[in-house]
C-alpha atoms as a PDB file:
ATOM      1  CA  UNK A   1      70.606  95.255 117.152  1.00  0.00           C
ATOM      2  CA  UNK A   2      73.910  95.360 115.564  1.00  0.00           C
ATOM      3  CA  UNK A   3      73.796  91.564 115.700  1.00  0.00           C
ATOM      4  CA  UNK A   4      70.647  91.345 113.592  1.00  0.00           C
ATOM      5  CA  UNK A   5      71.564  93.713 111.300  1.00  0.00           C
ATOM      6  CA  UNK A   6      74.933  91.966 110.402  1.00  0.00           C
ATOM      7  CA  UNK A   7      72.643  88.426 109.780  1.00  0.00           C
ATOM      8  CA  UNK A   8      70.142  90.437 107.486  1.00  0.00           C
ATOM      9  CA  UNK A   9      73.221  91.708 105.417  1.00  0.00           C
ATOM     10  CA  UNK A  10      74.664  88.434 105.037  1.00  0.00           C
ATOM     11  CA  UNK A  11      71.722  87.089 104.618  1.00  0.00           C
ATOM     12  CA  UNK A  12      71.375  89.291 101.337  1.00  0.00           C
ATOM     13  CA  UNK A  13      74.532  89.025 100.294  1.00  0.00           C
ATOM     14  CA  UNK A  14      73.921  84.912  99.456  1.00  0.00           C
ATOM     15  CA  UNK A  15      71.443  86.466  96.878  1.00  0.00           C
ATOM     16  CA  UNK A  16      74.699  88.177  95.527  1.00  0.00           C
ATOM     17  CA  UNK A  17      77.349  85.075  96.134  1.00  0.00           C
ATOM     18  CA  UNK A  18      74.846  82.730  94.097  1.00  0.00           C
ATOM     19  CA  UNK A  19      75.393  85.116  90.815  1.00  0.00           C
ATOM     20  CA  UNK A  20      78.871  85.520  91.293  1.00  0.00           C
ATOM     21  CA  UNK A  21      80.919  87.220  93.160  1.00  0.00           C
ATOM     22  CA  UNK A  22      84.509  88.417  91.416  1.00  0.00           C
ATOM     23  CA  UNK A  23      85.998  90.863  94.218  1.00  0.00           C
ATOM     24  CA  UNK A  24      85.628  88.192  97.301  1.00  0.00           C
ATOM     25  CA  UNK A  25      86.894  85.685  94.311  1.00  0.00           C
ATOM     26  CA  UNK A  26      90.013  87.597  93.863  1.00  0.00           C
ATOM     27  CA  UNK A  27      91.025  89.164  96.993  1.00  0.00           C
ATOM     28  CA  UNK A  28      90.656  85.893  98.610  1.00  0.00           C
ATOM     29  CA  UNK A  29      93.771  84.864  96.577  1.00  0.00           C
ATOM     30  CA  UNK A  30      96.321  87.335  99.421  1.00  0.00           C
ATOM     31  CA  UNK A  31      96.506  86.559 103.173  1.00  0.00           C
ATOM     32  CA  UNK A  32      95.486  89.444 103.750  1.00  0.00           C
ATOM     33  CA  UNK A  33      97.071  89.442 107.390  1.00  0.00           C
ATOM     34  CA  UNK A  34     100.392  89.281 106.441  1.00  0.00           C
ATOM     35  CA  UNK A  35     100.145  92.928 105.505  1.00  0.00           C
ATOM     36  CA  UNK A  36      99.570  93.860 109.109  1.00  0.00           C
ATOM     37  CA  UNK A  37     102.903  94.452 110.645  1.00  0.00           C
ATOM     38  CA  UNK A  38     104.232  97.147 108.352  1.00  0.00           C
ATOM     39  CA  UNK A  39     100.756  98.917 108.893  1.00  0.00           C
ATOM     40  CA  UNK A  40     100.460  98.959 112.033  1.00  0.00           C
ATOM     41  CA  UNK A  41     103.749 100.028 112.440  1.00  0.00           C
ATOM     42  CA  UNK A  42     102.933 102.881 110.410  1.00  0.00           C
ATOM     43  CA  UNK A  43     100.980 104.536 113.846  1.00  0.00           C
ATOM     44  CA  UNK A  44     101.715 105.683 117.235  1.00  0.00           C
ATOM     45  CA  UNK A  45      98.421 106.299 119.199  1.00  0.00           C
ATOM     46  CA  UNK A  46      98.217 102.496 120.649  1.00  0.00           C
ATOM     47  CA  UNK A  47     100.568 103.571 123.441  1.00  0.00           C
ATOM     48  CA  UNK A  48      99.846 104.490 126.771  1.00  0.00           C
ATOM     49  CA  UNK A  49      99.118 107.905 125.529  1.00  0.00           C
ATOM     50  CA  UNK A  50      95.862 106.650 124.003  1.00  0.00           C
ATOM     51  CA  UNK A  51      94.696 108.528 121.022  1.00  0.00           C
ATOM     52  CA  UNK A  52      91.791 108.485 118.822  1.00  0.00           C
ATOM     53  CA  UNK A  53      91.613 104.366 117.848  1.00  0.00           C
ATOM     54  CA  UNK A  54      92.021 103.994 114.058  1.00  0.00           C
ATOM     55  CA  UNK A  55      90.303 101.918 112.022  1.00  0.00           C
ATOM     56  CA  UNK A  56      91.387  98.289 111.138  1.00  0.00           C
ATOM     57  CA  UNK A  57      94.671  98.512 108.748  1.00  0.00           C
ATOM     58  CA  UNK A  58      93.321  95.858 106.323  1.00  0.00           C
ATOM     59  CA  UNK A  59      90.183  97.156 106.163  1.00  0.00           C
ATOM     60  CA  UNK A  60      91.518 100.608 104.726  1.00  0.00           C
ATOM     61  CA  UNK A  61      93.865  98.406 102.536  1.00  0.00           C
ATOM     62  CA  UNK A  62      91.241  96.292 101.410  1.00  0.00           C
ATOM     63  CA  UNK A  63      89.670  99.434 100.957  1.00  0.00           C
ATOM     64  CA  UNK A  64      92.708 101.428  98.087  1.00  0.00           C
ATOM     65  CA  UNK A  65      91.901  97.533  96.342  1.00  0.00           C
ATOM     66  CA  UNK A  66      88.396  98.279  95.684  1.00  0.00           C
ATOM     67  CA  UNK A  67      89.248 101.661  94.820  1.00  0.00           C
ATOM     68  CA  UNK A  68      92.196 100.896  92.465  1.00  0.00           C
ATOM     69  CA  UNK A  69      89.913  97.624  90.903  1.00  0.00           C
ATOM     70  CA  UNK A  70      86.653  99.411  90.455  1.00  0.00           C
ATOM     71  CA  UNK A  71      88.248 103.112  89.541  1.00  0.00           C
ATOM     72  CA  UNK A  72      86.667 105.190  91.988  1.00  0.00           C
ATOM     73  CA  UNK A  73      87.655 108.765  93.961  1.00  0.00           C
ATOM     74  CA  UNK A  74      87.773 109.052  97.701  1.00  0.00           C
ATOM     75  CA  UNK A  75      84.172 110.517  97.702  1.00  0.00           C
ATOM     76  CA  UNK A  76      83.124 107.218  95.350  1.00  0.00           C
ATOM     77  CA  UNK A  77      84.567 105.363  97.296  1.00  0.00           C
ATOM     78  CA  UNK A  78      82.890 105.957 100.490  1.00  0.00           C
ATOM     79  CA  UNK A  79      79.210 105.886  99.508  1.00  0.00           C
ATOM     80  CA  UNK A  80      79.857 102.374  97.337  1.00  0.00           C
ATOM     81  CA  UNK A  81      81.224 100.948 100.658  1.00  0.00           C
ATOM     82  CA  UNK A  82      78.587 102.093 102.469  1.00  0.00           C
ATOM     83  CA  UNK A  83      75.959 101.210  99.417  1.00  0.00           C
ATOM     84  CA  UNK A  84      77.174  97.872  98.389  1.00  0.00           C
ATOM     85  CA  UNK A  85      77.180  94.537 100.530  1.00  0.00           C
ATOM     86  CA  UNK A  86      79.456  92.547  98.697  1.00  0.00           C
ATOM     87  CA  UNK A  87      81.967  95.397  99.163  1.00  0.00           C
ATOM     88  CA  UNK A  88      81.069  95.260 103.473  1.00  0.00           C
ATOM     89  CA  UNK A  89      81.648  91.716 102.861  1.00  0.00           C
ATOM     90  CA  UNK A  90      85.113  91.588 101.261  1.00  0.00           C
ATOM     91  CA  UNK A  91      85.956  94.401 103.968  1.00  0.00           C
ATOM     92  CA  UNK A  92      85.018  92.060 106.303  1.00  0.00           C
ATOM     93  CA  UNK A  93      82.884  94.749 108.100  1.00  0.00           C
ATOM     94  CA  UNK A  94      79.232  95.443 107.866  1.00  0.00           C
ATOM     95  CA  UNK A  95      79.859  98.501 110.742  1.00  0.00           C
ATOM     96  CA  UNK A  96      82.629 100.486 109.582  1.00  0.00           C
ATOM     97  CA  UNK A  97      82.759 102.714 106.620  1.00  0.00           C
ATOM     98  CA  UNK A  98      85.760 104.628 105.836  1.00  0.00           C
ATOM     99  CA  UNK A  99      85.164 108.288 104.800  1.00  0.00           C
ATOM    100  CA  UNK A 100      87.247 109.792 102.165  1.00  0.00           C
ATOM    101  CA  UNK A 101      89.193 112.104 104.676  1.00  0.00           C
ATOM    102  CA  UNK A 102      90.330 108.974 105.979  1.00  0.00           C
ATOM    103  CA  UNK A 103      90.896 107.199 102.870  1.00  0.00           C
ATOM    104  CA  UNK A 104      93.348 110.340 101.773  1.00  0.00           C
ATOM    105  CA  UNK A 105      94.983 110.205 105.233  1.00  0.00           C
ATOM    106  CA  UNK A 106      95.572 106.722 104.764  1.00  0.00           C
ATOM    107  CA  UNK A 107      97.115 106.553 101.359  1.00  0.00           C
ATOM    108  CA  UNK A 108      98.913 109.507 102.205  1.00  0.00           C
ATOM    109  CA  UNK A 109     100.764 107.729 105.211  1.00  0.00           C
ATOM    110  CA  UNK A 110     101.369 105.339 103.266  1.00  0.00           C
ATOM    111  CA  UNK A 111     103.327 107.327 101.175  1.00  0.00           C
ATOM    112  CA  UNK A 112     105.235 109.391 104.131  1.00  0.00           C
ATOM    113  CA  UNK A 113     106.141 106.154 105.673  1.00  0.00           C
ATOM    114  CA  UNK A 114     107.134 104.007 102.758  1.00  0.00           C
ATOM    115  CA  UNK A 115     104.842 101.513 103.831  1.00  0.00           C
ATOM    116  CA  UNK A 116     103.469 101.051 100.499  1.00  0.00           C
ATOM    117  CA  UNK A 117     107.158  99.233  99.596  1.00  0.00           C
ATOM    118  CA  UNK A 118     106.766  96.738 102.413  1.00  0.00           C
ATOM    119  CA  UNK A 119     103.919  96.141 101.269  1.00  0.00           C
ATOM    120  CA  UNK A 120     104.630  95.223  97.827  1.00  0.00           C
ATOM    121  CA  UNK A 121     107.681  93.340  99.434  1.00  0.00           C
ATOM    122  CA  UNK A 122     105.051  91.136 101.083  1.00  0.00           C
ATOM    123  CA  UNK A 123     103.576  90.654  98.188  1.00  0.00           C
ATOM    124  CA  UNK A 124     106.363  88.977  96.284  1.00  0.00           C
ATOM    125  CA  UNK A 125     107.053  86.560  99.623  1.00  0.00           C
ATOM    126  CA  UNK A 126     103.665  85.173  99.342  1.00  0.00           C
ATOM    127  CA  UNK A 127     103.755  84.672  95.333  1.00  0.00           C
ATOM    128  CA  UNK A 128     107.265  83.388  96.308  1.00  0.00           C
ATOM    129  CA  UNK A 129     105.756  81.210  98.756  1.00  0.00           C
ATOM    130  CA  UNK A 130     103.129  79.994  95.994  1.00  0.00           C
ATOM    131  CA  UNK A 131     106.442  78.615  94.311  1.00  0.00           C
ATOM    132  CA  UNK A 132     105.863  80.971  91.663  1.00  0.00           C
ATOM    133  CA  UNK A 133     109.135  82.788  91.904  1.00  0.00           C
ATOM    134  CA  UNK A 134     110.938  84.402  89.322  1.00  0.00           C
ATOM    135  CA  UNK A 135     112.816  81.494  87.386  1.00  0.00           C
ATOM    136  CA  UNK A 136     112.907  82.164  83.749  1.00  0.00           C
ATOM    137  CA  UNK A 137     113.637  86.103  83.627  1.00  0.00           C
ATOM    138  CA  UNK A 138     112.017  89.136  83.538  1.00  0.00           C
ATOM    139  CA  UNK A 139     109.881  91.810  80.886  1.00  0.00           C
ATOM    140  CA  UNK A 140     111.135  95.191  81.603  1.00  0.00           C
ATOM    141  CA  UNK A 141     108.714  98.774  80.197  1.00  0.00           C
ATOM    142  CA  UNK A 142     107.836 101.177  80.963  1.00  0.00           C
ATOM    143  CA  UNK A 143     104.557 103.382  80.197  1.00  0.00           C
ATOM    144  CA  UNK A 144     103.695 107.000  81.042  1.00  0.00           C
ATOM    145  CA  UNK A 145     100.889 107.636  83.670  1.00  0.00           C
ATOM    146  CA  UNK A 146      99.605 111.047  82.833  1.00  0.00           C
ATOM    147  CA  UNK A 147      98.288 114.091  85.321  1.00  0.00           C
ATOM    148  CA  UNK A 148      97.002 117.267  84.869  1.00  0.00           C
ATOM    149  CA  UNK A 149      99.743 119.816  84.250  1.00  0.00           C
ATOM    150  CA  UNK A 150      97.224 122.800  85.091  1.00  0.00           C
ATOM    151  CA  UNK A 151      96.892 126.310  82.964  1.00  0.00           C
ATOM    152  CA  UNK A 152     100.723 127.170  83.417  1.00  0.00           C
ATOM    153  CA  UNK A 153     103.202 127.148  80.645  1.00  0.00           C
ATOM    154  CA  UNK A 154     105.718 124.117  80.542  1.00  0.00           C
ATOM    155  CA  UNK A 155     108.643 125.872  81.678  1.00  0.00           C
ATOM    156  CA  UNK A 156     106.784 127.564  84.612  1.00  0.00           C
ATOM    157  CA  UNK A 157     109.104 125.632  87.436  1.00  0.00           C
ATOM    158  CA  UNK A 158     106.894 123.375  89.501  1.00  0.00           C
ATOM    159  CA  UNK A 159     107.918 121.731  93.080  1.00  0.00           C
ATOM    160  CA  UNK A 160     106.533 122.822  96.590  1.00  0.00           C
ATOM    161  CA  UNK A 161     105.406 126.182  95.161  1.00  0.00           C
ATOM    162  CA  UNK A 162     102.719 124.226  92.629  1.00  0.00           C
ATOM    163  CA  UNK A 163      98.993 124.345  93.271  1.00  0.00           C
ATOM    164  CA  UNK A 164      96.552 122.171  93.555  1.00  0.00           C
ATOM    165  CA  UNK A 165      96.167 121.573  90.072  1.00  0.00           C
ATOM    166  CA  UNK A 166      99.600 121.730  89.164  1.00  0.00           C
ATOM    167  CA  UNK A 167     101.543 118.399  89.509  1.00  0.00           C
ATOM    168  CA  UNK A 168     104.714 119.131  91.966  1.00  0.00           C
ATOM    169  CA  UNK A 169     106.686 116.221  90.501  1.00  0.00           C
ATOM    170  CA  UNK A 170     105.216 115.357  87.037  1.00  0.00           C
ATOM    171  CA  UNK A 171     107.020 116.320  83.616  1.00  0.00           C
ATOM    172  CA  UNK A 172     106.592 117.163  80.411  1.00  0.00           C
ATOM    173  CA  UNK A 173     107.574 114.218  77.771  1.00  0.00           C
ATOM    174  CA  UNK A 174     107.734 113.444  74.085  1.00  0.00           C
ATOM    175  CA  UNK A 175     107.001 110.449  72.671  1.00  0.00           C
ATOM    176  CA  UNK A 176     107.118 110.353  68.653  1.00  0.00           C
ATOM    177  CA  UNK A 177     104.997 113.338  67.996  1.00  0.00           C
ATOM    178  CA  UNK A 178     103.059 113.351  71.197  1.00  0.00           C
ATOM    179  CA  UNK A 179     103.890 115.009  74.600  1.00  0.00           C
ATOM    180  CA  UNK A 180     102.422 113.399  78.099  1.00  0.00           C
ATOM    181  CA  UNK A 181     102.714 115.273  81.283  1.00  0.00           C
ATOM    182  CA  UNK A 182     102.811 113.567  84.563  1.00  0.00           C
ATOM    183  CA  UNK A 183     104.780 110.204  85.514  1.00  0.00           C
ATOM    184  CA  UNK A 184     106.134 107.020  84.077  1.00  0.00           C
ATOM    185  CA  UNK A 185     105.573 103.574  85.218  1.00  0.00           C
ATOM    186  CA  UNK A 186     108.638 101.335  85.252  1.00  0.00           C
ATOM    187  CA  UNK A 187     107.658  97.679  85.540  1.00  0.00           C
ATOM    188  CA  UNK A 188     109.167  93.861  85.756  1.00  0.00           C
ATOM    189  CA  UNK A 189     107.065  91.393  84.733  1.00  0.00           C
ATOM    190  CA  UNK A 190     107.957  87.616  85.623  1.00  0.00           C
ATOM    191  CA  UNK A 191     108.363  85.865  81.955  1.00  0.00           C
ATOM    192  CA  UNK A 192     107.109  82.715  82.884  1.00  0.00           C
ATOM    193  CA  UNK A 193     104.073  83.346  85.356  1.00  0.00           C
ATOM    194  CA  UNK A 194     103.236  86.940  83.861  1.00  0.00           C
ATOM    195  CA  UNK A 195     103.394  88.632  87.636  1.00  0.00           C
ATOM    196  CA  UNK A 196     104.511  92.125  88.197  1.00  0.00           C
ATOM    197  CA  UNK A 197     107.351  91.370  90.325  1.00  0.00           C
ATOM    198  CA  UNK A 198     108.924  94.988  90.718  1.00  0.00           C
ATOM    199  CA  UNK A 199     107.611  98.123  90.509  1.00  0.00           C
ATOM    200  CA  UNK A 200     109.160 101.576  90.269  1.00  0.00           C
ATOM    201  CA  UNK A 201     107.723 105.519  89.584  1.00  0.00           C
ATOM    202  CA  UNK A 202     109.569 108.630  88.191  1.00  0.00           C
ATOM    203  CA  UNK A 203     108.504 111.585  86.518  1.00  0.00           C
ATOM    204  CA  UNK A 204     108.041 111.164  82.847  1.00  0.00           C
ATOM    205  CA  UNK A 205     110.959 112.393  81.476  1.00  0.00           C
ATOM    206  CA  UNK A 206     113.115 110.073  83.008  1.00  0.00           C
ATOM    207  CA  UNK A 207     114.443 107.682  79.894  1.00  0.00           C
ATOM    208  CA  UNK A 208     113.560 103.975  80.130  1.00  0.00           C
ATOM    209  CA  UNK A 209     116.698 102.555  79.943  1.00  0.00           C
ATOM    210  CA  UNK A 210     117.542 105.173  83.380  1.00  0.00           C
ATOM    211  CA  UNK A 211     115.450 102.698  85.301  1.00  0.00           C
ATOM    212  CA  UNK A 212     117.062  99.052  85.703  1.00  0.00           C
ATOM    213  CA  UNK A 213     114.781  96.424  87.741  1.00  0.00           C
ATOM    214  CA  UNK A 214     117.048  93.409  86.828  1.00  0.00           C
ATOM    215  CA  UNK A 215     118.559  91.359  89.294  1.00  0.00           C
ATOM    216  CA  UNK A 216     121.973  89.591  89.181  1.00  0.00           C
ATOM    217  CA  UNK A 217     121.607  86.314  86.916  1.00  0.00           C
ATOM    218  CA  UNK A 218     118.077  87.551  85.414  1.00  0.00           C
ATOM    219  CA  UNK A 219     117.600  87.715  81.591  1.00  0.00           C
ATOM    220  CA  UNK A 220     116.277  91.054  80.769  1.00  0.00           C
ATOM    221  CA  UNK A 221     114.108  91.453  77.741  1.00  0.00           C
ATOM    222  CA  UNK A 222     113.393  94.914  76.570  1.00  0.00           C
ATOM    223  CA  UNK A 223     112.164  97.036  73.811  1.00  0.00           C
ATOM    224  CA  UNK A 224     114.900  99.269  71.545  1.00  0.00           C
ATOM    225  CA  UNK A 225     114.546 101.800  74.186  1.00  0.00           C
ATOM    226  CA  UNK A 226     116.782 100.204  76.460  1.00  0.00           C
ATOM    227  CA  UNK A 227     118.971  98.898  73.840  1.00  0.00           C
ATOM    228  CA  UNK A 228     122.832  99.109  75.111  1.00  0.00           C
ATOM    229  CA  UNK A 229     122.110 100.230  78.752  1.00  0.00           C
ATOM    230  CA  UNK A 230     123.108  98.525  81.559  1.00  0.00           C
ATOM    231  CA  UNK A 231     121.985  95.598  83.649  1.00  0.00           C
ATOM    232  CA  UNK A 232     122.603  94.026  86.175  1.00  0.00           C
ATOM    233  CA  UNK A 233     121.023  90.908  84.836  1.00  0.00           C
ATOM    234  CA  UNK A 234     121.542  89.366  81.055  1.00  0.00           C
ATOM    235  CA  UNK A 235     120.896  91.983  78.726  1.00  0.00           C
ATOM    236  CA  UNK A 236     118.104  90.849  76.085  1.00  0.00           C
ATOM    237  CA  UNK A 237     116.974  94.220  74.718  1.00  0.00           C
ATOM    238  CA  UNK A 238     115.784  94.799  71.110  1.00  0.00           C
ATOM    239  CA  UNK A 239     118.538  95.912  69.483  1.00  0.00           C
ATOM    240  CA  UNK A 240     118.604  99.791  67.376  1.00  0.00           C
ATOM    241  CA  UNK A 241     119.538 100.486  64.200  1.00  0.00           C
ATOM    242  CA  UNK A 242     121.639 103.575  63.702  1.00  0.00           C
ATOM    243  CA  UNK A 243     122.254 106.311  61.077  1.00  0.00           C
ATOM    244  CA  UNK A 244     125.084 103.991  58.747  1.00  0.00           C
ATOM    245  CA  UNK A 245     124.706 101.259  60.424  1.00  0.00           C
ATOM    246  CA  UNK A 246     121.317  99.037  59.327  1.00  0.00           C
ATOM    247  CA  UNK A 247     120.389  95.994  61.734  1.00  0.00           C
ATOM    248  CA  UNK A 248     121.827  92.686  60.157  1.00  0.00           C
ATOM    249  CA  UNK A 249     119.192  89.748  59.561  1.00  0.00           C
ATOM    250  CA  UNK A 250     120.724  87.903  62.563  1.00  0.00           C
ATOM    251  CA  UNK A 251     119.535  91.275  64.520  1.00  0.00           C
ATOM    252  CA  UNK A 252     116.136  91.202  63.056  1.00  0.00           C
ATOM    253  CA  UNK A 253     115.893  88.015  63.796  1.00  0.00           C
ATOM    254  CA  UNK A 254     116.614  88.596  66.961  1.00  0.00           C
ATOM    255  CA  UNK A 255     114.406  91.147  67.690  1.00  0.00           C
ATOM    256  CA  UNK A 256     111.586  89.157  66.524  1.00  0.00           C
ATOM    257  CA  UNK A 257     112.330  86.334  69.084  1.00  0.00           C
ATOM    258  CA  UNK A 258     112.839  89.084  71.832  1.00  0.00           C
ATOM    259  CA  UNK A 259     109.561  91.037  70.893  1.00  0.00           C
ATOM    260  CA  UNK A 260     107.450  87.985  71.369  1.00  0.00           C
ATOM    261  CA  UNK A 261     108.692  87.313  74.873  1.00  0.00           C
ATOM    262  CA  UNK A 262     108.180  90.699  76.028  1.00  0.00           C
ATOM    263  CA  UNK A 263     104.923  91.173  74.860  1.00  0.00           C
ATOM    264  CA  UNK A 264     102.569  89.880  77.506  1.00  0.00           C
ATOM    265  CA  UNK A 265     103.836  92.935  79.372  1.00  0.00           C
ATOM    266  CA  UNK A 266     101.711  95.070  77.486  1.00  0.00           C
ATOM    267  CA  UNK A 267      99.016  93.237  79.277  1.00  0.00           C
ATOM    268  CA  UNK A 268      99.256  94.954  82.175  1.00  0.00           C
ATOM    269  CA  UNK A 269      98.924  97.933  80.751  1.00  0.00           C
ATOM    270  CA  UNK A 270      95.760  97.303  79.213  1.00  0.00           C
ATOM    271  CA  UNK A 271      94.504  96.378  82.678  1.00  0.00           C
ATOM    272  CA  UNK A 272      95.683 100.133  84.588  1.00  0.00           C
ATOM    273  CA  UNK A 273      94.060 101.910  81.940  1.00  0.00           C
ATOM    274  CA  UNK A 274      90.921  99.840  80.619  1.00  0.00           C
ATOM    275  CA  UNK A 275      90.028  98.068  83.845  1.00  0.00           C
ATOM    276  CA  UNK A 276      91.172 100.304  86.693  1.00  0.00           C
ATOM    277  CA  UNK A 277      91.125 103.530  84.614  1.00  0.00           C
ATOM    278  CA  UNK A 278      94.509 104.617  86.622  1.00  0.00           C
ATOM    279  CA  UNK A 279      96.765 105.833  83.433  1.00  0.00           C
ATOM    280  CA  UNK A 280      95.281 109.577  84.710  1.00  0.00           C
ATOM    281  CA  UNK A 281      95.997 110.586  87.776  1.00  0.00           C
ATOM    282  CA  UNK A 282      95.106 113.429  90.126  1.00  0.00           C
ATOM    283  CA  UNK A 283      97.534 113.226  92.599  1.00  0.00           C
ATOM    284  CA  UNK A 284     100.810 115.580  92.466  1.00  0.00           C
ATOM    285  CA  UNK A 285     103.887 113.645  93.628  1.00  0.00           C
ATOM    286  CA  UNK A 286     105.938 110.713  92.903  1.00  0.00           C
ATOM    287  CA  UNK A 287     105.501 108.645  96.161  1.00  0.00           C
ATOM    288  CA  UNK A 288     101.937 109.027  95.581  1.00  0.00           C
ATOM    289  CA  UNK A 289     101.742 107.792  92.472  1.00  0.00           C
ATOM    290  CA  UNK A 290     103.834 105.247  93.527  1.00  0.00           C
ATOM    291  CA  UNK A 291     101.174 104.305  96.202  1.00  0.00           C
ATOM    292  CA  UNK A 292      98.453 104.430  93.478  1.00  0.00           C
ATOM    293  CA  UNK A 293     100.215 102.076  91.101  1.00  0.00           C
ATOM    294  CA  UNK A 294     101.735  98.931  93.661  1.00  0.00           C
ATOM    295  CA  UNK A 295      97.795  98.875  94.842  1.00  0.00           C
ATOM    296  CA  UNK A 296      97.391  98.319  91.094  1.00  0.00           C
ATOM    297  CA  UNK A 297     100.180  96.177  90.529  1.00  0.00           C
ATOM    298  CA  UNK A 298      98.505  93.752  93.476  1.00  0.00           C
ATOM    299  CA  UNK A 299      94.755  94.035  92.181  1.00  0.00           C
ATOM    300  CA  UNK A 300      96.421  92.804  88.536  1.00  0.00           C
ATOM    301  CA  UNK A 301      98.297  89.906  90.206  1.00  0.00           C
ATOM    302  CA  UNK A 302      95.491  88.740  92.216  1.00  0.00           C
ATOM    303  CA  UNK A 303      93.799  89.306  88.681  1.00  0.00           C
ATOM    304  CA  UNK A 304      95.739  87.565  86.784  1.00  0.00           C
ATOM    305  CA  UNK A 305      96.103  84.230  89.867  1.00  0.00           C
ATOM    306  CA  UNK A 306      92.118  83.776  89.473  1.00  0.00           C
ATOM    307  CA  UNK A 307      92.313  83.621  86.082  1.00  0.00           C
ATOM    308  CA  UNK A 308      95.922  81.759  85.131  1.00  0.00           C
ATOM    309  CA  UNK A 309      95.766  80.074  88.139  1.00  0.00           C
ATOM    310  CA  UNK A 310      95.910  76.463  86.380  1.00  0.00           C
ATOM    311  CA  UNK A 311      98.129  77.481  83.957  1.00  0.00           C
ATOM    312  CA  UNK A 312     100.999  78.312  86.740  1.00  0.00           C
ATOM    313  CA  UNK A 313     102.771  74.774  86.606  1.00  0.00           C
ATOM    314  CA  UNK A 314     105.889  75.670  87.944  1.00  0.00           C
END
């Protein structure tokens, strides 16, 4: 029975390949298996202990990339899996559905473990392996990912005491006139191939120029925010006038040539919080957010390799 059920849903989803499909398009850009080992490795029930069998560790990864891609909860999540059959297909599953418990309990082992990092890490070897390794330099922002801050004042303290609502690790920030509460996004985008390379997540009143993705013998290009801190790579941040002392035109110029290389980075995000809708979250720490954004970071490279694919000439 499970046989013939498995042929009809194929079966349909042709219908649904001959129209297009863009999530099999994409996610068929990763080898997916490389992801395995650090997974797995995140469990210990496959010993001779035994223990309830989990479900397959790509599957529930494959599973945070729909999530992340088409913006949906836990709860979302689950019925759309179990609703959609281009969604079974990309799983590679037309049996298993992952409930939200297990979603949560996933992503949140993921952020326990550290997993999420190795998995990012395996992300860069296989663009690496694509030849499309860093060669030119690097874009480094940063942008703030808000949460909600919940009906307390801003100096009620927050940490293991907060509720639900209340964000144990988020901040309160000021940007020009505005304030944000919640996280900040620090980012390295590749300045030839337009990958996000690195990744990192603090809370958002941690300054820009605090954060340093740069590696040894990388250019750098910034905005004025991170104009005289310190690198490990070249530093090519915009540089900041100050009270008495005006920019000179070489400066200007300058800036010009460095604000049109680190532009495209803006790109990315307009894709977190247009297309995936994650610039809000509702988790409450750091590593979770940090879990939240890397999926991201991989659904916008895969992204961005279906659609710049023949413009990559290395």
């Amino acid at each position: 029975m499970r046989n013939l059920t498995d042929f009809a849903l194929r079966l349909e989803y042709e219908r649904v390949k001959d129209l297009g499909d863009k999530l099999v398009d994409i996610g068929g850009r990763l080898n997916w298996e490389g992801f395995r080992p650090p997974l797995e490795a995140m469990y210990r029930n496959n010993t001779e202990c035994g223990g309830r069998p989990n479900l397959d560790v790509i599957v529930m990864l494959k599973s945070l990339f729909i999530q992340q891609l088409y913006s949906l909860s836990d709860e979302q999540l689950e019925r759309e899996i179990a609703d959609r059959i281009s969604f079974r297909v990309f799983l590679g599953t037309t049996e298993t559905v992952p409930d939200s418990t297990t979603i949560w309990k996933f992503r949140e082992r993921l952020a326990e473990t550290g997993a999420d990092q190795k998995i990012w890490a395996e992300m860069q070897r296989q663009l690496d392996a694509m030849k499309l390794k860093v060669q030119k330099g690097i874009m480094q922002d940063a942008t703030f990912i808000t949460s909600d801050p919940g009906h307390a004042k801003a100096d009620t303290p927050r940490g293991d005491e907060a509720k639900t609502r209340r964000s144990k690790d988020g901040a309160w920030a000021k940007k020009g006139t505005k304030s944000f509460f919640g996280y900040k996004l620090h980012d390295a985008m590749d300045e030839k191939f337009g990958l996000i390379r690195r990744i990192e997540v603090t809370a958002a009143n941690v300054h820009d120029s605090q954060v340093d993705l740069a590696e040894e013998g990388e250019v750098r290009y910034a905005d004025k925010g991170y104009s005289g801190a310190k690198t490990k790579g070249y530093d090519a941040a915009m540089r900041k006038a100050t009270r008495g002392h005006p920019l000179s035109y070489k400066d200007e110029m300058r800036n010009k040539r460095i604000s049109s290389k680190r532009s495209p980075v803006e790109r990315f995000y307009a894709f977190i919080k247009c297309v995936c809708k994650a610039g809000h979250v509702a988790v409450t720490t750091v590593a979770r957010v940090r879990v939240k954004m890397m999926i991201t970071g991989i659904v916008f490279n895969v992204y961005h390799l279906a659609s710049a694919k023949s413009k990559m000439v290395v």
